[in-house]
PDB file of N, CA and C in Angstrom:
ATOM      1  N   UNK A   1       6.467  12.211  13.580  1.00  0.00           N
ATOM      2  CA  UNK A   1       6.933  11.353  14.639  1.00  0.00           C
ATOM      3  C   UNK A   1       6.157  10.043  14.577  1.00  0.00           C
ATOM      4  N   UNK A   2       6.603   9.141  14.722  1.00  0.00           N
ATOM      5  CA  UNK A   2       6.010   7.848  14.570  1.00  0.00           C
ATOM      6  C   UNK A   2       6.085   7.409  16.256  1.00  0.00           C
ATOM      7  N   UNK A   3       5.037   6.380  16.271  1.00  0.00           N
ATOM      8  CA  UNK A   3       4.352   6.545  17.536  1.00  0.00           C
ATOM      9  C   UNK A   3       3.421   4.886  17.032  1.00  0.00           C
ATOM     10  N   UNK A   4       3.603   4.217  18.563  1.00  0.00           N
ATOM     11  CA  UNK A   4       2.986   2.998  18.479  1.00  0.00           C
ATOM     12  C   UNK A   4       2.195   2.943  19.353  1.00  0.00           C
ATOM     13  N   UNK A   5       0.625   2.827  19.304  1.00  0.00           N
ATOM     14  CA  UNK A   5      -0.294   3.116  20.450  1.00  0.00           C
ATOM     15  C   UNK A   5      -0.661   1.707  21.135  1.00  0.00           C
ATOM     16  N   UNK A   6      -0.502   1.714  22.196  1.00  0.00           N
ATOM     17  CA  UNK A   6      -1.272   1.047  23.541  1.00  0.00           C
ATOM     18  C   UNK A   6      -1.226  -0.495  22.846  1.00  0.00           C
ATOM     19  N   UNK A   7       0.419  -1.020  22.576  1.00  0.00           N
ATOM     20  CA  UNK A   7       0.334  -2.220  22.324  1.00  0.00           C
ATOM     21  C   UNK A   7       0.267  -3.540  23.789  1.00  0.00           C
ATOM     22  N   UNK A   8      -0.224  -4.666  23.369  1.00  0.00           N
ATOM     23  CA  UNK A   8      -0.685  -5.568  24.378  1.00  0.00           C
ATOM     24  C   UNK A   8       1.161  -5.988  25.460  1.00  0.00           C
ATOM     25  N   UNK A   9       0.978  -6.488  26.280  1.00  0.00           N
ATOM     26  CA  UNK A   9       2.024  -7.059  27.145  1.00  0.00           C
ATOM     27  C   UNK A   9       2.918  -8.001  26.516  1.00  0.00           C
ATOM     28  N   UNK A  10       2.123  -8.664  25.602  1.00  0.00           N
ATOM     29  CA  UNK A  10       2.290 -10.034  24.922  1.00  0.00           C
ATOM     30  C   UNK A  10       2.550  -9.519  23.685  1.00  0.00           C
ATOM     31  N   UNK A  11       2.421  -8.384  22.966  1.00  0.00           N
ATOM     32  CA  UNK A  11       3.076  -8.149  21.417  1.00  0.00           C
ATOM     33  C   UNK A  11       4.610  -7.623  21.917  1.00  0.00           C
ATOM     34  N   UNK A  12       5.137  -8.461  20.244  1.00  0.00           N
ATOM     35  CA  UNK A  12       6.309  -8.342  20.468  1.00  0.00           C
ATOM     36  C   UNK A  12       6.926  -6.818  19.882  1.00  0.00           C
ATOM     37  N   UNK A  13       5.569  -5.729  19.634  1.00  0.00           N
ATOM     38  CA  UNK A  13       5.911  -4.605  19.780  1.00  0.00           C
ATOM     39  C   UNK A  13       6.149  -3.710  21.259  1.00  0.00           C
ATOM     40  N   UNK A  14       5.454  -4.777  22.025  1.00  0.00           N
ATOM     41  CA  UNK A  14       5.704  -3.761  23.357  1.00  0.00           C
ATOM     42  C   UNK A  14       6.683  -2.901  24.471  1.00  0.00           C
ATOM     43  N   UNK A  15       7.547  -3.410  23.791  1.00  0.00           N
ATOM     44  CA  UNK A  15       9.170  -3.408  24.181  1.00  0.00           C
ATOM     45  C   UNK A  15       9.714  -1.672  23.043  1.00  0.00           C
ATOM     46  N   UNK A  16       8.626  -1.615  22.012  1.00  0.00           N
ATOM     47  CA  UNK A  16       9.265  -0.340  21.765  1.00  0.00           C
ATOM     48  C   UNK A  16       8.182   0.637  21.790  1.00  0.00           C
ATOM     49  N   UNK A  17       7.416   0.310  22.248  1.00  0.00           N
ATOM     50  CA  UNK A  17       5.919   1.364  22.931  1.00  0.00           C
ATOM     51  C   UNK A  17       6.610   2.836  23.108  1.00  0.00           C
ATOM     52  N   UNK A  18       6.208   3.607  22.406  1.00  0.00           N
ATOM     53  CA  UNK A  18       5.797   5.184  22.445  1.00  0.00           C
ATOM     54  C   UNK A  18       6.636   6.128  20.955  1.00  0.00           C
ATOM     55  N   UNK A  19       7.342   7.085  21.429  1.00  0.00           N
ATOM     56  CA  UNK A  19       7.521   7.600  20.151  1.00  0.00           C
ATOM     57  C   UNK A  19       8.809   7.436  20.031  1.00  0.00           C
ATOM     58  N   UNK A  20       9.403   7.370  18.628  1.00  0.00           N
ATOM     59  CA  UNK A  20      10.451   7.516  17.644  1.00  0.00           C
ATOM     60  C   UNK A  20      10.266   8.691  16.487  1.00  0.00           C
ATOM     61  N   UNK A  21      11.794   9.007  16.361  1.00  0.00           N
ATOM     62  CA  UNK A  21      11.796   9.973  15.109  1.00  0.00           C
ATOM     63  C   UNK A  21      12.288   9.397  14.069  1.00  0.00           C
ATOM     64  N   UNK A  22      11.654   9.846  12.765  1.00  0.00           N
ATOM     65  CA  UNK A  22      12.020   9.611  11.779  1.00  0.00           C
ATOM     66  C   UNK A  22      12.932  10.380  10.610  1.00  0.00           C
ATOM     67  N   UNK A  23      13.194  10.124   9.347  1.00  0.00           N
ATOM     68  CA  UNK A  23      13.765  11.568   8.786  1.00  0.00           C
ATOM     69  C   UNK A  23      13.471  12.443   8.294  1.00  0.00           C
ATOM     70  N   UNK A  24      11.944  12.375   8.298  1.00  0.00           N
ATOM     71  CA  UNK A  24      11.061  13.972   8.496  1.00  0.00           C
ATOM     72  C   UNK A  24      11.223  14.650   9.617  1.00  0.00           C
ATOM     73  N   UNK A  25      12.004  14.253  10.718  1.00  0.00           N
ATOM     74  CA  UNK A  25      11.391  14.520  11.935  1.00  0.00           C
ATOM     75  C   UNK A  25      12.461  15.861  12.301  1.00  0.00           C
ATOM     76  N   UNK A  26      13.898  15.448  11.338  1.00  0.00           N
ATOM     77  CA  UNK A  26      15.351  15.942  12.080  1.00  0.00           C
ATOM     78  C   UNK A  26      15.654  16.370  10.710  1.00  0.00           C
ATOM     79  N   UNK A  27      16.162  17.700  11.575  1.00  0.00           N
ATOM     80  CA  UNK A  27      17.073  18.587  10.328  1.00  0.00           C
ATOM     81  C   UNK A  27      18.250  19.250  10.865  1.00  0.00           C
ATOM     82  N   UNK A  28      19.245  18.799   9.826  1.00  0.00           N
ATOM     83  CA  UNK A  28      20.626  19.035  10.157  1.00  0.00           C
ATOM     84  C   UNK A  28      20.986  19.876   9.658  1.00  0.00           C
ATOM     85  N   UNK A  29      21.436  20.897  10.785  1.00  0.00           N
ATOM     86  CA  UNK A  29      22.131  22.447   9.856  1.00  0.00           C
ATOM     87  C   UNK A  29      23.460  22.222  10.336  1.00  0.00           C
ATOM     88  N   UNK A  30      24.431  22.405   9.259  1.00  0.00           N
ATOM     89  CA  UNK A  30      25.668  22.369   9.868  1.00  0.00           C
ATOM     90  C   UNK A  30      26.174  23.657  10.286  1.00  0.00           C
ATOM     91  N   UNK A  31      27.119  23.376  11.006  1.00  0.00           N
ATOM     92  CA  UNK A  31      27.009  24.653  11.838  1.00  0.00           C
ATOM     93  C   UNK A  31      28.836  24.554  13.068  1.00  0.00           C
ATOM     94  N   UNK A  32      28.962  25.169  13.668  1.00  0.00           N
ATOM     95  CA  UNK A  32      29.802  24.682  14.832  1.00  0.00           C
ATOM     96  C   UNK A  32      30.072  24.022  16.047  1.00  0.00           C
ATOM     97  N   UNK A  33      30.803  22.819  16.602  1.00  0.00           N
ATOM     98  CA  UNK A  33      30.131  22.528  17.489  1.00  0.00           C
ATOM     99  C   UNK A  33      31.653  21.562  17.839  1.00  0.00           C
ATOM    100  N   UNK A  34      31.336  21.645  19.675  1.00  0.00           N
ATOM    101  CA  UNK A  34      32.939  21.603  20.662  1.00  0.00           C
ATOM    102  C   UNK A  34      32.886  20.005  20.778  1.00  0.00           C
ATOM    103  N   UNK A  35      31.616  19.697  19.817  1.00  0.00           N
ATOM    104  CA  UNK A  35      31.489  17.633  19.871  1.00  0.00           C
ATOM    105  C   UNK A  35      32.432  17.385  18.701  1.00  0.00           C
ATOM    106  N   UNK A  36      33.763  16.370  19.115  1.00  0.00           N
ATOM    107  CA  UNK A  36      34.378  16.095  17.743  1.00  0.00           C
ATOM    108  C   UNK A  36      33.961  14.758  17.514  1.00  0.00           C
ATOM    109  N   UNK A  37      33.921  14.566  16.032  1.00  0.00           N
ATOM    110  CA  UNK A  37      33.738  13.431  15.399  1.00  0.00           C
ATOM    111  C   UNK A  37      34.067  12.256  16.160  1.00  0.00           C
ATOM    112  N   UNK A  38      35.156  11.667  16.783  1.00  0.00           N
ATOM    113  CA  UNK A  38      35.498  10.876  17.553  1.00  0.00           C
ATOM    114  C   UNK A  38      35.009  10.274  19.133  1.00  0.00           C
ATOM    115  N   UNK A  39      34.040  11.359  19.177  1.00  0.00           N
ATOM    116  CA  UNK A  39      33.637  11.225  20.402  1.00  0.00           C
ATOM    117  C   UNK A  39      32.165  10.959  20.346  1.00  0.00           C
ATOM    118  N   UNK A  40      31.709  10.753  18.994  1.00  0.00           N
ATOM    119  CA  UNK A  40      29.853  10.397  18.474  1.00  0.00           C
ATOM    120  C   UNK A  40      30.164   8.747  18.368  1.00  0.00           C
ATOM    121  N   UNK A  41      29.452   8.405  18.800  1.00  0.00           N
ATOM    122  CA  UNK A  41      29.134   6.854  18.969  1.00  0.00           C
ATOM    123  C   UNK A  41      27.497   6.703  17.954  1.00  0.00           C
ATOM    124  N   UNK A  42      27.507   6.150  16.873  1.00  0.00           N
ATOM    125  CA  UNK A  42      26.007   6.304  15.922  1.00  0.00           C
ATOM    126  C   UNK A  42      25.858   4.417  15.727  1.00  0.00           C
ATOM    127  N   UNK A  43      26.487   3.723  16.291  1.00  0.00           N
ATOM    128  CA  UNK A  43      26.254   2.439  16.500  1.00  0.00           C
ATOM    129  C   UNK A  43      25.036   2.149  16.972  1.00  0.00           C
ATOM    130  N   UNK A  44      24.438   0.547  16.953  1.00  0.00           N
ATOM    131  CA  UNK A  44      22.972   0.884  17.093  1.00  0.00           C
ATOM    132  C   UNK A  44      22.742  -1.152  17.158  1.00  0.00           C
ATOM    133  N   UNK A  45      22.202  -1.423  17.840  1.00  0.00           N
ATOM    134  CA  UNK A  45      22.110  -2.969  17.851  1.00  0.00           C
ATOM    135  C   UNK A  45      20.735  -3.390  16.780  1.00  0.00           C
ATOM    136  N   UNK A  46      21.469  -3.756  16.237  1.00  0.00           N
ATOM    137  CA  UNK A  46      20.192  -4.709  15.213  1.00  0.00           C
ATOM    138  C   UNK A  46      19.521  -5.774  15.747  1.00  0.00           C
ATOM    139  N   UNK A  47      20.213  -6.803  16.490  1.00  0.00           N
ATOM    140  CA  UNK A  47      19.393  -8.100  17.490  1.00  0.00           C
ATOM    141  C   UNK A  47      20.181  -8.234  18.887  1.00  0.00           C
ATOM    142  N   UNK A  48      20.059  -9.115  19.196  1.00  0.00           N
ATOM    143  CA  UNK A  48      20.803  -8.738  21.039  1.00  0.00           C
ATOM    144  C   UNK A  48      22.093  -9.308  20.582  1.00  0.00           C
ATOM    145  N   UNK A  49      22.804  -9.851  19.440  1.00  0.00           N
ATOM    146  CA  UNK A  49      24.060 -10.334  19.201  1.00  0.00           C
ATOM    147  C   UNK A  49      24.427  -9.504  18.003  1.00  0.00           C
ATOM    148  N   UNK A  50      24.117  -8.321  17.651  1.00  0.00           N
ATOM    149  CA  UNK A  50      24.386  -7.704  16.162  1.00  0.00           C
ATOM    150  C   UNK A  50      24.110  -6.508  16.827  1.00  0.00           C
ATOM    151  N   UNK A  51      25.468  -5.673  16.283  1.00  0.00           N
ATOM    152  CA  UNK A  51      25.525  -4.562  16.698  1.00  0.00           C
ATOM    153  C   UNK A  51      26.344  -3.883  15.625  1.00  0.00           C
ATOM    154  N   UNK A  52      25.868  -2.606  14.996  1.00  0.00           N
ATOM    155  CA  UNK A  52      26.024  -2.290  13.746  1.00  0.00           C
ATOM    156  C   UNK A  52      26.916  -0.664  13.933  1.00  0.00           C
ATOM    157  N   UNK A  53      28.353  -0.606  13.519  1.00  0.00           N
ATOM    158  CA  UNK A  53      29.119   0.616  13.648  1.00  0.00           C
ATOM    159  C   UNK A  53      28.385   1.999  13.076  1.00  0.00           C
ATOM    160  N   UNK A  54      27.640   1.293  11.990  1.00  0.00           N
ATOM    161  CA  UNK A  54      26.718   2.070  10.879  1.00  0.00           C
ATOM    162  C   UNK A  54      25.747   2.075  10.731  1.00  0.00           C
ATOM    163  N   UNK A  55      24.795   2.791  11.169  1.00  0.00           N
ATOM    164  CA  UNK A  55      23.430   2.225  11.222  1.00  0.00           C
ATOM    165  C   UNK A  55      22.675   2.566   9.576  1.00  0.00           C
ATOM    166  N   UNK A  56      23.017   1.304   8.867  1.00  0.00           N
ATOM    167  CA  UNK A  56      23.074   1.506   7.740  1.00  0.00           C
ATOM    168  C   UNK A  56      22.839   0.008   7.373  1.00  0.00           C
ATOM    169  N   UNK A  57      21.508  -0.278   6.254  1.00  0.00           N
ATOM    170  CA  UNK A  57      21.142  -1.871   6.108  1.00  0.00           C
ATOM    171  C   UNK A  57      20.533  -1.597   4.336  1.00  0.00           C
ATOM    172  N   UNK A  58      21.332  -2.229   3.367  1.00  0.00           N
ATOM    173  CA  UNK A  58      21.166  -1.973   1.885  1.00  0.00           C
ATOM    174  C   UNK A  58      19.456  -3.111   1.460  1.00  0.00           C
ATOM    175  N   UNK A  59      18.911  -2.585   0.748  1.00  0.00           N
ATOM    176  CA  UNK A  59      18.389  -3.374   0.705  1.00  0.00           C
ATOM    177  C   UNK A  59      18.514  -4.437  -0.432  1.00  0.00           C
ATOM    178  N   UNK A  60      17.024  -5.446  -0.053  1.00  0.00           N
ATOM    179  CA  UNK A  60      17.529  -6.884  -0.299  1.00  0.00           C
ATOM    180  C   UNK A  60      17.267  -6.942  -1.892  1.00  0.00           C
ATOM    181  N   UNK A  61      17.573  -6.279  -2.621  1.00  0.00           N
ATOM    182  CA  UNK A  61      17.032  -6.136  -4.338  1.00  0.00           C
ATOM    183  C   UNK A  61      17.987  -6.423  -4.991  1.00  0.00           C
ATOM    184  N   UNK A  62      17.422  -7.264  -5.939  1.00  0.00           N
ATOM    185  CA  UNK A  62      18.580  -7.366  -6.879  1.00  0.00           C
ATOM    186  C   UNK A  62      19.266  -6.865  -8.083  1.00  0.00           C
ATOM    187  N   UNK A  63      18.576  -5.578  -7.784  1.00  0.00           N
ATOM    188  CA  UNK A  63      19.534  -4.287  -8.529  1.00  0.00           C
ATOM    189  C   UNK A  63      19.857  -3.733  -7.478  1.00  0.00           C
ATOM    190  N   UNK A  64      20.471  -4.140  -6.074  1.00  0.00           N
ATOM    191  CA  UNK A  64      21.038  -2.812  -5.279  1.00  0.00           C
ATOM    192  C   UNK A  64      22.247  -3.935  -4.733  1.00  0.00           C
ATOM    193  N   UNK A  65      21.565  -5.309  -3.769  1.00  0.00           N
ATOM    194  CA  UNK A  65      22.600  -6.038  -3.285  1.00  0.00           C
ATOM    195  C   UNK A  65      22.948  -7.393  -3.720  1.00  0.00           C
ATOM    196  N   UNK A  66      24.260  -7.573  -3.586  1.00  0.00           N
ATOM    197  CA  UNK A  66      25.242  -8.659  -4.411  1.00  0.00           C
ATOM    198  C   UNK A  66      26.152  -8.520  -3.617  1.00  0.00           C
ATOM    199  N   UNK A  67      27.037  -9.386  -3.508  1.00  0.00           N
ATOM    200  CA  UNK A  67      28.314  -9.173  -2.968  1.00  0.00           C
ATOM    201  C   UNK A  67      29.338  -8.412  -2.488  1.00  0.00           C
ATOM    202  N   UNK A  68      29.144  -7.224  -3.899  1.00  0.00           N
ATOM    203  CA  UNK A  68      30.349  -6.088  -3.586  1.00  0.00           C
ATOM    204  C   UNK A  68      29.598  -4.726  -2.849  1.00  0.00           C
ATOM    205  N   UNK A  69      28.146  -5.159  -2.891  1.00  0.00           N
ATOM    206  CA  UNK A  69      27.873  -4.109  -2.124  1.00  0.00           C
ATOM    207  C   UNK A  69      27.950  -4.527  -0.364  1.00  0.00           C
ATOM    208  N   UNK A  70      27.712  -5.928   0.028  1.00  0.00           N
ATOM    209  CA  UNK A  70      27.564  -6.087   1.346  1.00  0.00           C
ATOM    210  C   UNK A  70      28.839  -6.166   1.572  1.00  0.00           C
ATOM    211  N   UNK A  71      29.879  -6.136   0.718  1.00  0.00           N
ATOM    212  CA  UNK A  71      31.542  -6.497   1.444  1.00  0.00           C
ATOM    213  C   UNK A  71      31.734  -4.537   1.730  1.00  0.00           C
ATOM    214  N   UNK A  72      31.554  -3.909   0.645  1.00  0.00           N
ATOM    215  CA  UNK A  72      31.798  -2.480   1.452  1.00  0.00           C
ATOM    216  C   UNK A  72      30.986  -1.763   2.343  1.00  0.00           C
ATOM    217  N   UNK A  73      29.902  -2.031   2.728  1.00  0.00           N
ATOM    218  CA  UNK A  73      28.908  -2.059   3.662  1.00  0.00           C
ATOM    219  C   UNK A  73      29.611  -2.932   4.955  1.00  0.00           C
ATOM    220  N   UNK A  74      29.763  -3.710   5.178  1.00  0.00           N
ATOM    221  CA  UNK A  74      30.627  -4.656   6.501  1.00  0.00           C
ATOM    222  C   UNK A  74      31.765  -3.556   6.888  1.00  0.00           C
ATOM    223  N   UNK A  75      32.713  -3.106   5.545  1.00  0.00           N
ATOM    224  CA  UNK A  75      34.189  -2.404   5.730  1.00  0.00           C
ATOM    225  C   UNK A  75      33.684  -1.351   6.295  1.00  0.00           C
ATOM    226  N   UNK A  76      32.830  -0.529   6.324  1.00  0.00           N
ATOM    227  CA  UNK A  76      32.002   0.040   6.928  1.00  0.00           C
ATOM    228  C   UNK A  76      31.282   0.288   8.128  1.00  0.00           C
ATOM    229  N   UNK A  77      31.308  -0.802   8.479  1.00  0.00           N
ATOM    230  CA  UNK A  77      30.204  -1.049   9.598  1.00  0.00           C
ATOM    231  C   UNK A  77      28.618  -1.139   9.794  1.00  0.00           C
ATOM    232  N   UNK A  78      28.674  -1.584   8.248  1.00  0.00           N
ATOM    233  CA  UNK A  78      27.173  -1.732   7.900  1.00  0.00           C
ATOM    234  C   UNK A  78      26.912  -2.822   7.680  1.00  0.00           C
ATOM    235  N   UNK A  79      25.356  -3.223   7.541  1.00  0.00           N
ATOM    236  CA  UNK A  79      25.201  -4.752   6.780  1.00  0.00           C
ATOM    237  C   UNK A  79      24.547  -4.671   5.491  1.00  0.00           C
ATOM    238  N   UNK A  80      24.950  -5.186   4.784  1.00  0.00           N
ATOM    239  CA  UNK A  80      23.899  -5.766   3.422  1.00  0.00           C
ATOM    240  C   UNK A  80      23.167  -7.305   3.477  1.00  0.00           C
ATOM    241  N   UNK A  81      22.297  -6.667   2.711  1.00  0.00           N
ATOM    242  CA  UNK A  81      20.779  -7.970   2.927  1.00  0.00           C
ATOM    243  C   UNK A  81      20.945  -8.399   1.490  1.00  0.00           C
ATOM    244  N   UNK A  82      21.240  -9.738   1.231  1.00  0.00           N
ATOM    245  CA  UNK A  82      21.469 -10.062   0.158  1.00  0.00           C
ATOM    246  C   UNK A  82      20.236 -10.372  -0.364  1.00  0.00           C
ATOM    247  N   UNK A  83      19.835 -10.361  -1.986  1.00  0.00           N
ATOM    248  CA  UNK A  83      18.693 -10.612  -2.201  1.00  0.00           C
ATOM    249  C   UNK A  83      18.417 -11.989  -2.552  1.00  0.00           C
ATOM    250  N   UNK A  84      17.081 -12.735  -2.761  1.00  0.00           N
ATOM    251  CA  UNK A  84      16.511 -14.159  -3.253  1.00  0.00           C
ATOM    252  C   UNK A  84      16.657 -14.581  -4.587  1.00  0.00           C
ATOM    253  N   UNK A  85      16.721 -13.522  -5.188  1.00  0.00           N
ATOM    254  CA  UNK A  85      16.527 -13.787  -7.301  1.00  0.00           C
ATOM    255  C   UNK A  85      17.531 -14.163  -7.455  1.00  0.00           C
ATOM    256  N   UNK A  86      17.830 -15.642  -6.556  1.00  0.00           N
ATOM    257  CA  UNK A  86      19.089 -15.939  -7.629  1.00  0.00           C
ATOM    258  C   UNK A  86      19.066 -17.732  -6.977  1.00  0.00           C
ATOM    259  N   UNK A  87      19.611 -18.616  -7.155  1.00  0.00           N
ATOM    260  CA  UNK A  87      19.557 -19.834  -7.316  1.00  0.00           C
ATOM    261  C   UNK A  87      20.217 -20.431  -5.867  1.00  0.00           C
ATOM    262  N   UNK A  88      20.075 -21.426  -5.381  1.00  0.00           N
ATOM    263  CA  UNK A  88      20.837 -21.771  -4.003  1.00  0.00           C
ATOM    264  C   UNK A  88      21.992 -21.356  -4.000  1.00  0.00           C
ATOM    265  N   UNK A  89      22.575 -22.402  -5.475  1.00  0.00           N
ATOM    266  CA  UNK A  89      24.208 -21.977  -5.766  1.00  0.00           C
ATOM    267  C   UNK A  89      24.555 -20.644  -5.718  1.00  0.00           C
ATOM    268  N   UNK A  90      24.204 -19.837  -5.976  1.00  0.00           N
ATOM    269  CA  UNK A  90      24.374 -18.568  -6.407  1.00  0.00           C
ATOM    270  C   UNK A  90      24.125 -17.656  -5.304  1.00  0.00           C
ATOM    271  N   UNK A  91      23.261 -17.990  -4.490  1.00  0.00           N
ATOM    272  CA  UNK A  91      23.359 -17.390  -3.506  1.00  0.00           C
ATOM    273  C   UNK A  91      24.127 -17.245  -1.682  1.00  0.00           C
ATOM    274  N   UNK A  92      24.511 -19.247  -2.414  1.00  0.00           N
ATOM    275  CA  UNK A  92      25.897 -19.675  -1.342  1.00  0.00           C
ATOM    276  C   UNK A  92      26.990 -19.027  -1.909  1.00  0.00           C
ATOM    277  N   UNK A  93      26.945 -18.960  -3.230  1.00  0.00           N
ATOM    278  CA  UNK A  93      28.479 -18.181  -3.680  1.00  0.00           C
ATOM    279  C   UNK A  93      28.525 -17.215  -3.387  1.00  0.00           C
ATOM    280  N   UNK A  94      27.484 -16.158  -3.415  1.00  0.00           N
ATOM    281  CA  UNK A  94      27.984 -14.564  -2.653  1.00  0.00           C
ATOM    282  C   UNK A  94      28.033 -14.370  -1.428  1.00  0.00           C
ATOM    283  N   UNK A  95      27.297 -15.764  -0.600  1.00  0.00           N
ATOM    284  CA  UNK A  95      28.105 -15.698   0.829  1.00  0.00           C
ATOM    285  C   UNK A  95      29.561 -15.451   0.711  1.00  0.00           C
ATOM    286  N   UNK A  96      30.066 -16.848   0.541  1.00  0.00           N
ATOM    287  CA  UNK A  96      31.466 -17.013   0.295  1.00  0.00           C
ATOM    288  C   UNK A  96      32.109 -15.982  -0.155  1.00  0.00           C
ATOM    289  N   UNK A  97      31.970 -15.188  -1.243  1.00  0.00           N
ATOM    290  CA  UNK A  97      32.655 -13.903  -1.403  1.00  0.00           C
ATOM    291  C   UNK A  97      32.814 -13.209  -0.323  1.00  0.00           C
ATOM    292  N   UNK A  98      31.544 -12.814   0.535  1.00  0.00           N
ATOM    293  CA  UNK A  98      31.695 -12.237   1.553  1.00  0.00           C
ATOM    294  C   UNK A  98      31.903 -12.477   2.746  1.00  0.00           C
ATOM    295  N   UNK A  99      32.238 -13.683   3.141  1.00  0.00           N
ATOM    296  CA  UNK A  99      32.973 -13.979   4.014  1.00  0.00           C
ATOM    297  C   UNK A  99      34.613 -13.868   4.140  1.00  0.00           C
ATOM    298  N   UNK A 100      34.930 -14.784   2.431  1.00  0.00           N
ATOM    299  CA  UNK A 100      36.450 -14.581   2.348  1.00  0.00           C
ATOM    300  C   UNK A 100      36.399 -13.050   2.713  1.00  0.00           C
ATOM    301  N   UNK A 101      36.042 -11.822   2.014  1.00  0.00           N
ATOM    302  CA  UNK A 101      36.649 -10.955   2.122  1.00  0.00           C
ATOM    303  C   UNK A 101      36.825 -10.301   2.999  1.00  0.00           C
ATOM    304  N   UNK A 102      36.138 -11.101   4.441  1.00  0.00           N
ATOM    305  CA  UNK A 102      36.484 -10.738   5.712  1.00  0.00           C
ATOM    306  C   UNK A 102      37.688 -10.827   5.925  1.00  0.00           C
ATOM    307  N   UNK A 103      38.165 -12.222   5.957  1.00  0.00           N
ATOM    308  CA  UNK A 103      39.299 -12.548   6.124  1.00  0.00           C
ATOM    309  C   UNK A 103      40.050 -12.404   5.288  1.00  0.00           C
ATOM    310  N   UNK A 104      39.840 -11.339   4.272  1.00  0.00           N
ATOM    311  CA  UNK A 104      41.214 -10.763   3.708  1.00  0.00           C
ATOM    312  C   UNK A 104      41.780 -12.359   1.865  1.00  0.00           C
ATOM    313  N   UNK A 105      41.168 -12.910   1.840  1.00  0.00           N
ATOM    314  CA  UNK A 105      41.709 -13.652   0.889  1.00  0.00           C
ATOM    315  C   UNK A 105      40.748 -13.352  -0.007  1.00  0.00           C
TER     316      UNK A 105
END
């Protein structure tokens, strides 16, 4: 269990003061149960204007994210973190990929 001790008024940890679980913490047996899929809400706010269907964030490497991974990550309800190793140009262009492919063009 992860656990943040006796942070100050003024850190901007103080707002999540005490314990959280992690994925040592939880174990999933599948099993039966009268909760259907449709009725689990696993959404989760990333900043007070970002709110994520998937609580799911790729990371920023540039053997993992590029373009086609943050466009199926979004379709998703996830985000991808695009990575730095790559040139201004190059890294405005995989915006643009992933924006158009919001909008479908």
């Amino acid at each position: 269990m992860a656990t943040i001790n006796n942070p100050t008024a003024k850190s901007k940890s103080a707002k999540f003061y005490g314990e959280g679980l992690t994925f040592d913490d939880v174990l999933l047996i599948p099993a039966y149960s009268q909760i259907l899929p449709r009725e689990v809400n696993i959404s989760t706010k990333l900043t007070q204007n970002i709110t994520l269907n998937v609580p799911l964030l790729s990371a920023a490497m540039d053997t993992v994210t590029e373009a086609a991974l943050a466009i199926a990550l979004a379709r998703e309800g996830g985000l991808g973190i695009l990575h730095k190793n790559m040139s201004i140009e190059q890294q405005a262009d995989q915006v643009r990929k992933v924006k158009r492919s919001e909008s479908g063009m």
